[in-house]
N, C-alpha and C. Protein backbone atom coordinates (compact mmCIF):
# COMPACT_ATOMS: atom_id res chain seq x y z
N UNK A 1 0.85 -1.20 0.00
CA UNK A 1 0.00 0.00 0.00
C UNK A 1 0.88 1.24 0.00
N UNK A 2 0.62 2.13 -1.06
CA UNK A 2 1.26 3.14 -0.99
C UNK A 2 0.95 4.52 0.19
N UNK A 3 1.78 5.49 0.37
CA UNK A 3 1.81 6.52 0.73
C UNK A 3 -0.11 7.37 0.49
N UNK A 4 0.15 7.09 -1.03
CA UNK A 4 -0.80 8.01 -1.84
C UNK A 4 -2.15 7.05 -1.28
N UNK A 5 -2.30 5.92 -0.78
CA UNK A 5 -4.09 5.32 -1.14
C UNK A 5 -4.34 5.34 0.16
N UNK A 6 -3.53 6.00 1.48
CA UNK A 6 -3.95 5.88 2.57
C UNK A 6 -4.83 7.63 2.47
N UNK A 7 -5.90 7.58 3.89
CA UNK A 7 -6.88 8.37 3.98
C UNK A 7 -6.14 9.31 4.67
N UNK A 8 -6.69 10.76 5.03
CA UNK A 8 -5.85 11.38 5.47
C UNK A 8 -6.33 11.45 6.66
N UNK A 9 -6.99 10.89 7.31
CA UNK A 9 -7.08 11.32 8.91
C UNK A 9 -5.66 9.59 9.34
N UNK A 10 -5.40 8.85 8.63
CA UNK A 10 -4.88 7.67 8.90
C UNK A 10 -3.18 8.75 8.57
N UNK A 11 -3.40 9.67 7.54
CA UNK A 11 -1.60 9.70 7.03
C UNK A 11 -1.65 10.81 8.87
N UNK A 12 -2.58 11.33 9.15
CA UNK A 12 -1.77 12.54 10.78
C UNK A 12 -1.98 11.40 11.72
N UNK A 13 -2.77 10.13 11.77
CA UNK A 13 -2.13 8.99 12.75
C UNK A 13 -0.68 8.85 12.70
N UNK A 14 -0.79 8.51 11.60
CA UNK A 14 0.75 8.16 11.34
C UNK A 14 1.87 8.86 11.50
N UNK A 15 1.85 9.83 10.91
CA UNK A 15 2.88 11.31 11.38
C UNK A 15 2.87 11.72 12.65
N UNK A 16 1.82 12.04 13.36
CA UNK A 16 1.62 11.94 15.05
C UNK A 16 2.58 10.76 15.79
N UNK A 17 2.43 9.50 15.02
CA UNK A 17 3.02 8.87 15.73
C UNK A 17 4.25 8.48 15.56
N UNK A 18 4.54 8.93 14.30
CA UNK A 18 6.01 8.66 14.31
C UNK A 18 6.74 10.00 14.72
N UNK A 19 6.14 11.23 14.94
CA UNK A 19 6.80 12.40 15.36
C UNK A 19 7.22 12.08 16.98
N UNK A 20 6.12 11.19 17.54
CA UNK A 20 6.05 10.85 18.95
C UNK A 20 6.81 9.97 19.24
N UNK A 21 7.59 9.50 18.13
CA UNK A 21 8.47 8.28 18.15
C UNK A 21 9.97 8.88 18.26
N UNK A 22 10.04 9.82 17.70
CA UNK A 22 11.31 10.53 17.37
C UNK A 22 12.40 10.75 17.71
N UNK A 23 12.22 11.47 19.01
CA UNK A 23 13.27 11.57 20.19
C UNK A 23 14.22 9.77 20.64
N UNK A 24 13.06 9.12 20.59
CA UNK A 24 13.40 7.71 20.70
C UNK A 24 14.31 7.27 19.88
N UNK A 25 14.08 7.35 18.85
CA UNK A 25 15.10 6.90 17.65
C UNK A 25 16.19 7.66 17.17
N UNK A 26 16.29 9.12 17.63
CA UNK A 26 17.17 9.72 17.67
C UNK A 26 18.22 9.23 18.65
N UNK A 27 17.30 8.81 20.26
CA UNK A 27 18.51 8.56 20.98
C UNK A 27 18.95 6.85 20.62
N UNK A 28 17.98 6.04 20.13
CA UNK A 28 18.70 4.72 20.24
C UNK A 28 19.20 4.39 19.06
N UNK A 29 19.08 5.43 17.75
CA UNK A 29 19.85 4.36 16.61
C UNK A 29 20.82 5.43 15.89
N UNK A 30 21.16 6.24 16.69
CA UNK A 30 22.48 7.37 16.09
C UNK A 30 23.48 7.22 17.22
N UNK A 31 24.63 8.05 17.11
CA UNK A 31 25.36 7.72 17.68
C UNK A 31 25.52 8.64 18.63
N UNK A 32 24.12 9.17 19.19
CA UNK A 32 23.70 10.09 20.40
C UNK A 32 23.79 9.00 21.48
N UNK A 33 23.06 7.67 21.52
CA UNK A 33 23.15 6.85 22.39
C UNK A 33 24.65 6.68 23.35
N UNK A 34 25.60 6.32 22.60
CA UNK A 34 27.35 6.03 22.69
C UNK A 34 28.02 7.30 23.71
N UNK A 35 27.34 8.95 22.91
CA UNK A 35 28.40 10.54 23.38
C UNK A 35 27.74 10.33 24.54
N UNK A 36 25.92 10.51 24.70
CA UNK A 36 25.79 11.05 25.91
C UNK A 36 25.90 10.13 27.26
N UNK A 37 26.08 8.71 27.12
CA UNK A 37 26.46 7.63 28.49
C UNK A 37 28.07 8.10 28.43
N UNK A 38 28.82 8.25 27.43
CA UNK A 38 30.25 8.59 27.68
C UNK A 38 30.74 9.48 28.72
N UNK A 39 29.89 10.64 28.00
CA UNK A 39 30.13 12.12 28.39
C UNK A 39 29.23 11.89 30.16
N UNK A 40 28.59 11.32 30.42
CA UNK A 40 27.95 10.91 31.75
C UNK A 40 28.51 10.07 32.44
N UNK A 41 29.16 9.35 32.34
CA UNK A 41 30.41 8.65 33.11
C UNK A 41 31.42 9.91 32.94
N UNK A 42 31.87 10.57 32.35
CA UNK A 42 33.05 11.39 32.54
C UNK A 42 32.47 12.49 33.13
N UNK A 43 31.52 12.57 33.49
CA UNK A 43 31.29 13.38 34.27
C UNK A 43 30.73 12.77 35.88
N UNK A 44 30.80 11.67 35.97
CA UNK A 44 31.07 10.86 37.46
C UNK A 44 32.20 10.90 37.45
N UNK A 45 33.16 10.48 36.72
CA UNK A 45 34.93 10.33 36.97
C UNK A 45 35.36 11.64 37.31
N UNK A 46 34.71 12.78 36.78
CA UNK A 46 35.14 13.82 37.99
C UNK A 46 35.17 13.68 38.88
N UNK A 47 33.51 13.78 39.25
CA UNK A 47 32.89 13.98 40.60
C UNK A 47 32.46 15.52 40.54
N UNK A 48 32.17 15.73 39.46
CA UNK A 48 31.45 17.43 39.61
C UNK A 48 30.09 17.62 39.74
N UNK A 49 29.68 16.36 39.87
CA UNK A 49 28.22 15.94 40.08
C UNK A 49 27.59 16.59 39.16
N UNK A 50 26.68 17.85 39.03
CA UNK A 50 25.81 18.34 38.03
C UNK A 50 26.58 19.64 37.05
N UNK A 51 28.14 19.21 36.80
CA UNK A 51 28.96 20.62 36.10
C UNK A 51 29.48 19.48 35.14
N UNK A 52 29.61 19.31 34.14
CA UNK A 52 28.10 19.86 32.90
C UNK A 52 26.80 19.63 33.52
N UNK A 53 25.82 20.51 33.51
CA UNK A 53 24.68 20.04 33.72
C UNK A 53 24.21 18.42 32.52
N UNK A 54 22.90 18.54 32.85
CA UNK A 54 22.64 17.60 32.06
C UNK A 54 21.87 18.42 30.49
N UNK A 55 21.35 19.52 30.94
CA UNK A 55 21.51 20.11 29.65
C UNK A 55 22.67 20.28 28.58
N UNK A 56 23.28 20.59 29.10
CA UNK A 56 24.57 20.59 28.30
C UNK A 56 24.99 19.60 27.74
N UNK A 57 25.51 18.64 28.22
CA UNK A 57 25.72 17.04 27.79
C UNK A 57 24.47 17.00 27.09
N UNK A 58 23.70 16.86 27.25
CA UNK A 58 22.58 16.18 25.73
C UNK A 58 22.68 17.09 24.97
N UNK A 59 22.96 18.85 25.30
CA UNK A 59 22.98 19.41 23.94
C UNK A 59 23.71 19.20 22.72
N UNK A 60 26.08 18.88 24.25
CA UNK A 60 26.85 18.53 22.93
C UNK A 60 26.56 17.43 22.06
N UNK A 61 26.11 16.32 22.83
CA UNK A 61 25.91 15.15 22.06
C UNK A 61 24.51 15.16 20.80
N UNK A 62 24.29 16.16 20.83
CA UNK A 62 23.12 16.10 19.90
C UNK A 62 23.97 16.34 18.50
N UNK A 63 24.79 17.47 19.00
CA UNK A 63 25.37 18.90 17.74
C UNK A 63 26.52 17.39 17.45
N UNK A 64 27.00 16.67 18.17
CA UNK A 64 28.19 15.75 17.57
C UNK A 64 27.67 14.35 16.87
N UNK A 65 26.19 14.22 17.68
CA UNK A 65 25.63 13.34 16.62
C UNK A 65 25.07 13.64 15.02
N UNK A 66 24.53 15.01 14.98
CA UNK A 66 24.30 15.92 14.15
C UNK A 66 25.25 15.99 13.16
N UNK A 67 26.81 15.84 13.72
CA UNK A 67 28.22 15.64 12.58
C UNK A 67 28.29 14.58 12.29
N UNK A 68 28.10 13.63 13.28
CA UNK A 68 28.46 12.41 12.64
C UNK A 68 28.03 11.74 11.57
N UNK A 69 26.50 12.03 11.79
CA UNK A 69 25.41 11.62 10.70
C UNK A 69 25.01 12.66 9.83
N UNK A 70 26.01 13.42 9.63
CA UNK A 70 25.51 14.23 8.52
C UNK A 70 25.94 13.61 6.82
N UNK A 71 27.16 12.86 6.63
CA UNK A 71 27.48 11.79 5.61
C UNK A 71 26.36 11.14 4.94
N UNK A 72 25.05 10.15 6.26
CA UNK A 72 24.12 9.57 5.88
C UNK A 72 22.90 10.44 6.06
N UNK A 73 22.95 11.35 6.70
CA UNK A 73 21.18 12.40 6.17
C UNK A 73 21.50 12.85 4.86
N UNK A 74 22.93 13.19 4.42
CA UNK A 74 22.75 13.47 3.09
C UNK A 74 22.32 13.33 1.84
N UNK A 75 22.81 12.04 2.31
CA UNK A 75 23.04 10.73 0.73
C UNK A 75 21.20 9.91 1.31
N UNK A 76 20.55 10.43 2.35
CA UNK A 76 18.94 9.91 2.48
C UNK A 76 18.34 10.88 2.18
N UNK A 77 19.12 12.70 2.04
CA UNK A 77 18.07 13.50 1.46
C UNK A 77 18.32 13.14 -0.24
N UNK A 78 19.67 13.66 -0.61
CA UNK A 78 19.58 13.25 -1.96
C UNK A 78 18.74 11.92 -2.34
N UNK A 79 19.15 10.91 -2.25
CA UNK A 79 18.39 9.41 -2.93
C UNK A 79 16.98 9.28 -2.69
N UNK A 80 16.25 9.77 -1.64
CA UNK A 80 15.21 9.59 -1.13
C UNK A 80 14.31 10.76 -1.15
N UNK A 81 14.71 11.34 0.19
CA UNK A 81 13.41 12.77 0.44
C UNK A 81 13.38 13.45 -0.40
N UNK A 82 14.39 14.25 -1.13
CA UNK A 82 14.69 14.60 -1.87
C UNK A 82 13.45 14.57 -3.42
N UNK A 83 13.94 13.51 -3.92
CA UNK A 83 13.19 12.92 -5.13
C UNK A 83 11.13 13.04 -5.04
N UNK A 84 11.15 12.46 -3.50
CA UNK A 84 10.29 12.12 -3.35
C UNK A 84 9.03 13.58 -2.95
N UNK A 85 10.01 14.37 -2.32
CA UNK A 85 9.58 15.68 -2.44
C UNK A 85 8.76 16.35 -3.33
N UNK A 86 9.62 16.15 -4.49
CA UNK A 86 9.66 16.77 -5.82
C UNK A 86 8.18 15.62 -6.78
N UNK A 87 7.39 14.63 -6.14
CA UNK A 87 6.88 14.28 -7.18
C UNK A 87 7.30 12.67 -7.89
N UNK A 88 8.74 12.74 -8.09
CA UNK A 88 9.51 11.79 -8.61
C UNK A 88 9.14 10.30 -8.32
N UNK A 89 9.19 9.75 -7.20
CA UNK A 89 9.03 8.69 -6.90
C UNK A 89 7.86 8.35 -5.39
N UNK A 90 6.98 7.31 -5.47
CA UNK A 90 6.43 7.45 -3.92
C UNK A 90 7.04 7.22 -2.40
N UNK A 91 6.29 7.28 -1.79
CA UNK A 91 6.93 6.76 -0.60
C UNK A 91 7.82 5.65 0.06
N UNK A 92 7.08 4.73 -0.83
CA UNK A 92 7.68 3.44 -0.48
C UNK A 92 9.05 3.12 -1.23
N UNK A 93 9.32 3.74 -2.72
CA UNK A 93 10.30 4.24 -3.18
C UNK A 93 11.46 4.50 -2.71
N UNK A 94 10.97 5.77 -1.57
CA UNK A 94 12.00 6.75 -1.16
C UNK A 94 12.42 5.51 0.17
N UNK A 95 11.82 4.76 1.00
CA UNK A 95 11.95 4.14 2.04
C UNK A 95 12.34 3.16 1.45
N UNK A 96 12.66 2.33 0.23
CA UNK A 96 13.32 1.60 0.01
C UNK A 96 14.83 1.69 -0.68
N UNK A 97 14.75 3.45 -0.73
CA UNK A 97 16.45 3.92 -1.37
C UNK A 97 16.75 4.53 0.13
N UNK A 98 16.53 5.02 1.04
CA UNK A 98 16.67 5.48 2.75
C UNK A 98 17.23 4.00 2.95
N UNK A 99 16.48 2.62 3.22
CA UNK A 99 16.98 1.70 3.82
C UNK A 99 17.87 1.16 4.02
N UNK A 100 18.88 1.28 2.65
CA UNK A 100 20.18 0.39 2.86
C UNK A 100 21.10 1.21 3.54
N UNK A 101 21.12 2.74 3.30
CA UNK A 101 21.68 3.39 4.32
C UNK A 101 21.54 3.20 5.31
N UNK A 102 20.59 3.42 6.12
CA UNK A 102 20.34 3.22 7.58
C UNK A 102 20.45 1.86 7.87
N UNK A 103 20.49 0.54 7.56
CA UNK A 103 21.05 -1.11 7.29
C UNK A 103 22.45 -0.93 7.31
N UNK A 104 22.87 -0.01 6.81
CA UNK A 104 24.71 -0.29 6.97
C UNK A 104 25.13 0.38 7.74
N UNK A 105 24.52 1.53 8.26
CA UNK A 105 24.93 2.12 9.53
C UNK A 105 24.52 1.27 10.96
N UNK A 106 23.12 1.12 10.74
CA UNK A 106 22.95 0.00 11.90
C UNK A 106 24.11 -1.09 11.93
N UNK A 107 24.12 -2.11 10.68
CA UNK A 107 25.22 -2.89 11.12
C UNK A 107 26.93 -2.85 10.99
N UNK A 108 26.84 -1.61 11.03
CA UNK A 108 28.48 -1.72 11.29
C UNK A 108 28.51 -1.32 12.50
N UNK A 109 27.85 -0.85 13.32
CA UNK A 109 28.08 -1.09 14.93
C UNK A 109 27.80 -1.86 15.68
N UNK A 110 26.78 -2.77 14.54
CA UNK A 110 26.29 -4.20 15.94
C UNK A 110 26.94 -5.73 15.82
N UNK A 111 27.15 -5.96 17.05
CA UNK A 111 28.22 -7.03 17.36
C UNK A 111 27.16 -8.24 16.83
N UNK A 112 28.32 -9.46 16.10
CA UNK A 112 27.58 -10.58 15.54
C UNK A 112 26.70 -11.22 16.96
N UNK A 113 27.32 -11.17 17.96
CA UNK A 113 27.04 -11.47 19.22
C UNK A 113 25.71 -11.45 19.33
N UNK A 114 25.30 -9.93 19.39
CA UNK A 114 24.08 -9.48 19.83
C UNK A 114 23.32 -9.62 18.45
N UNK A 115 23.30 -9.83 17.31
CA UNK A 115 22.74 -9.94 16.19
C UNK A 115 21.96 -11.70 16.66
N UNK A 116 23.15 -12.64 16.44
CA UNK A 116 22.86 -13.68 16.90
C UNK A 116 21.35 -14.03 18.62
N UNK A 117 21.91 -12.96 19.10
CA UNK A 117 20.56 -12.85 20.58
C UNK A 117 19.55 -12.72 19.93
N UNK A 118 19.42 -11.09 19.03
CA UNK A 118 18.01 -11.07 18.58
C UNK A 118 17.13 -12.03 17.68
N UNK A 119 18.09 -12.45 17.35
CA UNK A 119 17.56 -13.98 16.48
C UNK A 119 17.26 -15.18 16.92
N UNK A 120 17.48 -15.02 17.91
CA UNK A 120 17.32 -16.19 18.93
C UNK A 120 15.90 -15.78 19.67
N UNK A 121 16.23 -14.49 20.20
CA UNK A 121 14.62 -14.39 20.87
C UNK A 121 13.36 -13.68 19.86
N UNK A 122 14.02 -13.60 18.85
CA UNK A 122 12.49 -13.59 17.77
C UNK A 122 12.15 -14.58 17.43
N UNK A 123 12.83 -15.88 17.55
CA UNK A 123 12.57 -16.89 16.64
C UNK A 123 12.76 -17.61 15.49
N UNK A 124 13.49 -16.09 14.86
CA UNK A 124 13.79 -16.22 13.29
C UNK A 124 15.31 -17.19 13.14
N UNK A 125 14.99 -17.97 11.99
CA UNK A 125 16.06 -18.19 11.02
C UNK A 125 17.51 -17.37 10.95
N UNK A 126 18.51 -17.78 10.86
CA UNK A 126 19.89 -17.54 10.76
C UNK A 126 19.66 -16.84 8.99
N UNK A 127 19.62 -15.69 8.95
CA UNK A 127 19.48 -15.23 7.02
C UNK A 127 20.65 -15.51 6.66
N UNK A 128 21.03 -15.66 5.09
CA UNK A 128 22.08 -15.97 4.12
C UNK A 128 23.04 -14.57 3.96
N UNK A 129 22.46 -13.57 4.22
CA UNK A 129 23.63 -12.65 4.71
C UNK A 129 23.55 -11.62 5.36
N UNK A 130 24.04 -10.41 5.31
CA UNK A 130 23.97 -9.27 6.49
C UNK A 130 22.69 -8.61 5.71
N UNK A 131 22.23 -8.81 4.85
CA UNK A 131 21.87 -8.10 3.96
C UNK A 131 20.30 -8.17 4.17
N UNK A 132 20.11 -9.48 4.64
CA UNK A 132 18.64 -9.72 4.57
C UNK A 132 18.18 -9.78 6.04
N UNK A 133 18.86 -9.04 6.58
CA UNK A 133 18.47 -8.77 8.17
C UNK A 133 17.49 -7.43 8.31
N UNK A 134 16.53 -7.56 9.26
CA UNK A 134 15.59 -6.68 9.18
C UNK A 134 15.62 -5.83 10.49
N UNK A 135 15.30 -4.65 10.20
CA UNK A 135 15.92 -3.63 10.91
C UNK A 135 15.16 -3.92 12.36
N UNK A 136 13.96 -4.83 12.30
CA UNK A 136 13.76 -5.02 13.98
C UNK A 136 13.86 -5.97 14.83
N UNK A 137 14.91 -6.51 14.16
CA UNK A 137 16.36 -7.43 14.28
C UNK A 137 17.48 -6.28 14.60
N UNK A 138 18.05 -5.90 13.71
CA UNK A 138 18.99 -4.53 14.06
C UNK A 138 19.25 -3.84 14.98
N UNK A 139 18.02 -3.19 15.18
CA UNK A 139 17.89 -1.63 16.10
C UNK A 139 18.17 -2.47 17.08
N UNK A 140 17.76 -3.12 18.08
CA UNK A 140 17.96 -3.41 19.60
C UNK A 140 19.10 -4.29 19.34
N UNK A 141 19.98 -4.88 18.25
CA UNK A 141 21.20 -5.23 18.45
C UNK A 141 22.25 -4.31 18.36
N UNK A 142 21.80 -3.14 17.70
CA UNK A 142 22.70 -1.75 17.44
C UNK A 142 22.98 -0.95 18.82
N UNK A 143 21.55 -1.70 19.80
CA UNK A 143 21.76 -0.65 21.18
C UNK A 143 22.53 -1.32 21.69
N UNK A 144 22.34 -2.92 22.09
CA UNK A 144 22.54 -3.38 22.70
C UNK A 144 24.40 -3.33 22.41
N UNK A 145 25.24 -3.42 21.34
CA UNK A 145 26.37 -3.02 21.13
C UNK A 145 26.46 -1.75 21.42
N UNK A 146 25.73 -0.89 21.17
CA UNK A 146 26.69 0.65 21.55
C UNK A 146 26.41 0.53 23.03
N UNK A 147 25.77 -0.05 23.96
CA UNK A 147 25.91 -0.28 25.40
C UNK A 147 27.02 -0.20 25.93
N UNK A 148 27.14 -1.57 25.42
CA UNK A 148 28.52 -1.88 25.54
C UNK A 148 29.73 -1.43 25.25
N UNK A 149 29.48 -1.04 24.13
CA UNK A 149 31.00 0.32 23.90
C UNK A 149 31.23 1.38 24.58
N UNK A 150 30.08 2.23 25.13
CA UNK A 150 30.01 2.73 25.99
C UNK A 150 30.55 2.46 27.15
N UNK A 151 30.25 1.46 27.90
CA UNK A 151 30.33 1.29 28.96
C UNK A 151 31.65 0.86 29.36
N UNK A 152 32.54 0.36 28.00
CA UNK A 152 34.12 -0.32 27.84
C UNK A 152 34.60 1.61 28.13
N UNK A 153 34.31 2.32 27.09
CA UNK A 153 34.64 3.40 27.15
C UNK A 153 34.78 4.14 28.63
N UNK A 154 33.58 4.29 29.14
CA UNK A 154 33.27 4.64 30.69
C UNK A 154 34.17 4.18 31.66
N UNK A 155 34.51 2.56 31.76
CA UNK A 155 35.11 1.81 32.37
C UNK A 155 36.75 2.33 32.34
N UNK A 156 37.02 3.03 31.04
CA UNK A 156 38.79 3.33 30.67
C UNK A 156 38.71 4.62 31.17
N UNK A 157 37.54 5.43 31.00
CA UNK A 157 37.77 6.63 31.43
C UNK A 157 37.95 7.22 32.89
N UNK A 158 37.04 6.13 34.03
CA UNK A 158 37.19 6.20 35.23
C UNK A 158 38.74 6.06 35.59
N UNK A 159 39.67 5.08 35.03
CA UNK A 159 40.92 4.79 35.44
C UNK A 159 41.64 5.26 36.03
N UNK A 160 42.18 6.61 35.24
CA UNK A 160 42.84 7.27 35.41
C UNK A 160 42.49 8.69 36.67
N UNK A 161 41.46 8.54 36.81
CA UNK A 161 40.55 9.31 38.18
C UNK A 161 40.63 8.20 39.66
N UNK A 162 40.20 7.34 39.35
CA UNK A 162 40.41 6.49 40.44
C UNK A 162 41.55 6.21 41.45
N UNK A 163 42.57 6.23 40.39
CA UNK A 163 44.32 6.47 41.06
C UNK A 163 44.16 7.26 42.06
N UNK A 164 43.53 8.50 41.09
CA UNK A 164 43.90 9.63 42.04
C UNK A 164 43.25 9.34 43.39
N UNK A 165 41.34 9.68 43.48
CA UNK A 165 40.86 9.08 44.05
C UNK A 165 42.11 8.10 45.42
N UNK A 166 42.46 7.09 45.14
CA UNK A 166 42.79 6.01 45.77
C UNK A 166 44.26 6.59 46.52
N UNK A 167 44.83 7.62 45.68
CA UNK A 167 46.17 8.37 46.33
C UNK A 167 46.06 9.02 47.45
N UNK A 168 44.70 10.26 47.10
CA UNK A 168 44.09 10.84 48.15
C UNK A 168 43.71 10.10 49.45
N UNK A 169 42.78 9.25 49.11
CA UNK A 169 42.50 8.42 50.19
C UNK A 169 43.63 7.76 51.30
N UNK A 170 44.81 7.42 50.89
CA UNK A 170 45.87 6.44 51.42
C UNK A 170 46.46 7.65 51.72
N UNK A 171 46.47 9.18 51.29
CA UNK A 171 47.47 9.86 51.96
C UNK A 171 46.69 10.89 53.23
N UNK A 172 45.18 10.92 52.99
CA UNK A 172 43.92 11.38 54.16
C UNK A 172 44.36 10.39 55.29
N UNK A 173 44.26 9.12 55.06
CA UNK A 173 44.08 8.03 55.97
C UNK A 173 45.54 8.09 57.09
N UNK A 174 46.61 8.39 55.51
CA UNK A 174 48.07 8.16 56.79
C UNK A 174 48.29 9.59 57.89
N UNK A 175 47.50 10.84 56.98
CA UNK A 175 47.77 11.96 57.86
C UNK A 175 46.52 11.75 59.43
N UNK A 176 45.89 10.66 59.30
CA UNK A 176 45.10 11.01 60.18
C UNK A 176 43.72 11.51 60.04
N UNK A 177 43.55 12.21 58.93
CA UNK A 177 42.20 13.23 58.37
C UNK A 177 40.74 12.27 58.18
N UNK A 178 40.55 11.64 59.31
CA UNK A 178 39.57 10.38 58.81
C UNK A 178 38.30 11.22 58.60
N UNK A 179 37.92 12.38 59.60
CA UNK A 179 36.82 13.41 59.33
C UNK A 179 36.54 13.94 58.13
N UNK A 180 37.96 14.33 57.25
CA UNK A 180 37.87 14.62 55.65
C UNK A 180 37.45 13.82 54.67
N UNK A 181 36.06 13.92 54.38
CA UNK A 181 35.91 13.11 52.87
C UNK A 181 37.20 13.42 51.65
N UNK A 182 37.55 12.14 51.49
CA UNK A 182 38.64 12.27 50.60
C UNK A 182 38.33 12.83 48.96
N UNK A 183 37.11 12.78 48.66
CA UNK A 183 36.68 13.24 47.03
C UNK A 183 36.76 14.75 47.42
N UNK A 184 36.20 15.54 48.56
CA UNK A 184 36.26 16.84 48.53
C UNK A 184 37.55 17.44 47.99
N UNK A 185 38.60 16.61 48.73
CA UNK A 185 40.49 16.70 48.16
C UNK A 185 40.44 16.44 46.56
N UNK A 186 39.77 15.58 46.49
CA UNK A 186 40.28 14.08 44.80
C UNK A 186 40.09 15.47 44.31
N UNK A 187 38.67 15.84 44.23
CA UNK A 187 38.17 16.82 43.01
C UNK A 187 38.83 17.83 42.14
N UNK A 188 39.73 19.07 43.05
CA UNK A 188 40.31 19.94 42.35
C UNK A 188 41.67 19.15 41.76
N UNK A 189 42.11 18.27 42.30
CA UNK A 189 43.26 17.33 41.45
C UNK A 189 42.54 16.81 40.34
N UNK A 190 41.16 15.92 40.22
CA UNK A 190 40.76 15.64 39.40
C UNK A 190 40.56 16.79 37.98
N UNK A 191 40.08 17.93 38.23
CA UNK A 191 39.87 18.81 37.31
C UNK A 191 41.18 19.06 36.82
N UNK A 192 41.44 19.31 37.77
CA UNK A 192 43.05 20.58 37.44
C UNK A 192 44.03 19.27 36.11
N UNK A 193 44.32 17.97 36.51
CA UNK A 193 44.81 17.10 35.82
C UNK A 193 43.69 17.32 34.25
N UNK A 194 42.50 16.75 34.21
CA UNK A 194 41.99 17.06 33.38
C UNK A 194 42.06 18.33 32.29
N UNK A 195 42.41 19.56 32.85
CA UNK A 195 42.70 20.92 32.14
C UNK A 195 43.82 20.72 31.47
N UNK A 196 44.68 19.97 32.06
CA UNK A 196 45.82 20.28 32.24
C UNK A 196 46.02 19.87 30.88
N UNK A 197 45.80 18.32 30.67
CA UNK A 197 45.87 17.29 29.54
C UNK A 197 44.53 18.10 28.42
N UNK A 198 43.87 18.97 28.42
CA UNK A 198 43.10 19.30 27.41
C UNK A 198 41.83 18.26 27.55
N UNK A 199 41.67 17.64 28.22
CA UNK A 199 40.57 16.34 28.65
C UNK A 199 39.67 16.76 27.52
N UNK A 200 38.87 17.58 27.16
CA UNK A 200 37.35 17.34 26.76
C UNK A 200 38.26 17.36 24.80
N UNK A 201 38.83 18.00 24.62
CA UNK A 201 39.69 17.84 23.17
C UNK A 201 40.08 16.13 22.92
N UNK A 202 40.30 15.90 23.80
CA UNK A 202 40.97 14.28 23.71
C UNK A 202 39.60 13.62 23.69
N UNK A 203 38.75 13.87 24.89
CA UNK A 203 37.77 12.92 24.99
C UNK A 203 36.45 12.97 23.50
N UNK A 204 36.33 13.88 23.03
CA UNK A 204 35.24 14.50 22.17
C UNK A 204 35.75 14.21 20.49
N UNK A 205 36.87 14.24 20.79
CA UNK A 205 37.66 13.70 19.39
C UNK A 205 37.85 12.39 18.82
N UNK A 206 38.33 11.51 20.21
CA UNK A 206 38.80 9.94 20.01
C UNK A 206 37.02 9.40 19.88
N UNK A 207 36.05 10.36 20.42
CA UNK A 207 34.90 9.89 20.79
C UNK A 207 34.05 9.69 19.72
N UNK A 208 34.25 10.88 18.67
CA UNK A 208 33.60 11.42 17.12
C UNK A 208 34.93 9.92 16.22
N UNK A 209 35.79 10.34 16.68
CA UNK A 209 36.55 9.24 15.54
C UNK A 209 36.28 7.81 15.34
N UNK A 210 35.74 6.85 16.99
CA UNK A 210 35.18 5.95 17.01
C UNK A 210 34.43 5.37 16.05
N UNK A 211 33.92 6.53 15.68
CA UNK A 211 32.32 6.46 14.44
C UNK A 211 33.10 5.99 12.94
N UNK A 212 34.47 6.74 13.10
CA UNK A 212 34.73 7.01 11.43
C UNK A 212 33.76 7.75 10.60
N UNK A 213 33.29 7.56 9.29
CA UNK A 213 32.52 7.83 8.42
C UNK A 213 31.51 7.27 8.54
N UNK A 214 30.35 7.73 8.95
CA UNK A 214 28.85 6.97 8.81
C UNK A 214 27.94 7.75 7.41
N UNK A 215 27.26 6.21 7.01
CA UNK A 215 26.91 6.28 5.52
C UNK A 215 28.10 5.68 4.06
């Protein structure tokens, strides 16, 4: 069924609900999911508690998901919206030249691992290649990998805070200072090291490069 033979109180169901869908799919199938758990662990490995706020962090990660995926909104406005805009081709058209883009971006971040899970708990068949995998198969194996990258990420980034953390503590403990919470100390070492090394240049860079080229 095309675009064109549906009724129009059914096409503002539809638009209603996929507008209502939006935010959702922005955060689970771009690579907004990955910046903003990053950038939220590095901001526990401070310990600055709410400095970035949380506005902030979802804003950068929007504007860096916004770069990342600008390669594949392109090449889905040209091939697709684009055309389809104009008259050229219908809907289903344009959603079948959109698809393989968004199919190769989904699976170049999702682990065979988690591909293999979702196939297991849908039920479905092992397909003959990457190709004939269906995106609701995909999407929750695409999260379920950037979880995890995330969280490898998070895990490396605490590291080097924790030392400190653990220095402070063993040198509170030998002076005696048991009354002193030792993070009140960690903190301005924590920042000040962070400035020092350019932290958010390193972290925001290696973080965008992860991606490479998407599309």
């Amino acid at each position: 069924m095309n675009w064109q033979d549906l009724s129009t109180p059914l096409r503002i169901v539809l638009l209603l609900s996929a507008a209502a869908l939006l935010p959702a799919i922005i955060m689970c199938v771009t690579p907004f999911l990955r910046i903003v758990i990053v950038l939220h662990f590095l901001r526990q490995a401070l310990g600055t508690q709410t400095a970035p706020s949380n506005q902030v962090l979802v804003g950068l990660a929007l504007f860096l998901t916004m770069g990342v995926m600008r390669p594949a909104a392109t090449q889905i406005y040209e091939q697709a919206w684009s055309p389809h805009d104009r008259g050229q081709i219908t809907a289903t058209e344009a959603w079948e030249k959109a698809r393989p883009v968004i199919h190769r971006h989904l699976l170049r971040f999702s682990r065979e691992k988690d591909l293999a899970l979702m196939l297991e708990l849908g039920h479905k068949p092992r397909p003959r290649n990457a190709n004939d995998l269906e995106l609701d198969t995909l999407v929750p194996a695409y999260v379920l990998s950037e979880l995890r990258t995330s969280f490898q990420i998070g895990a490396v980034l605490f590291l080097p805070f924790l030392v400190i953390d653990l220095v402070i503590a063993s040198v509170t403990l030998a002076l005696g200072m048991v009354q002193l919470p030792p993070a009140m100390i960690s903190a301005p070492f924590k920042i000040l090291l962070f400035v020092l090394v350019d932290g958010w240049n390193l972290v925001i860079g290696s973080l965008v490069k992860s991606f490479g080229t998407s599309g």
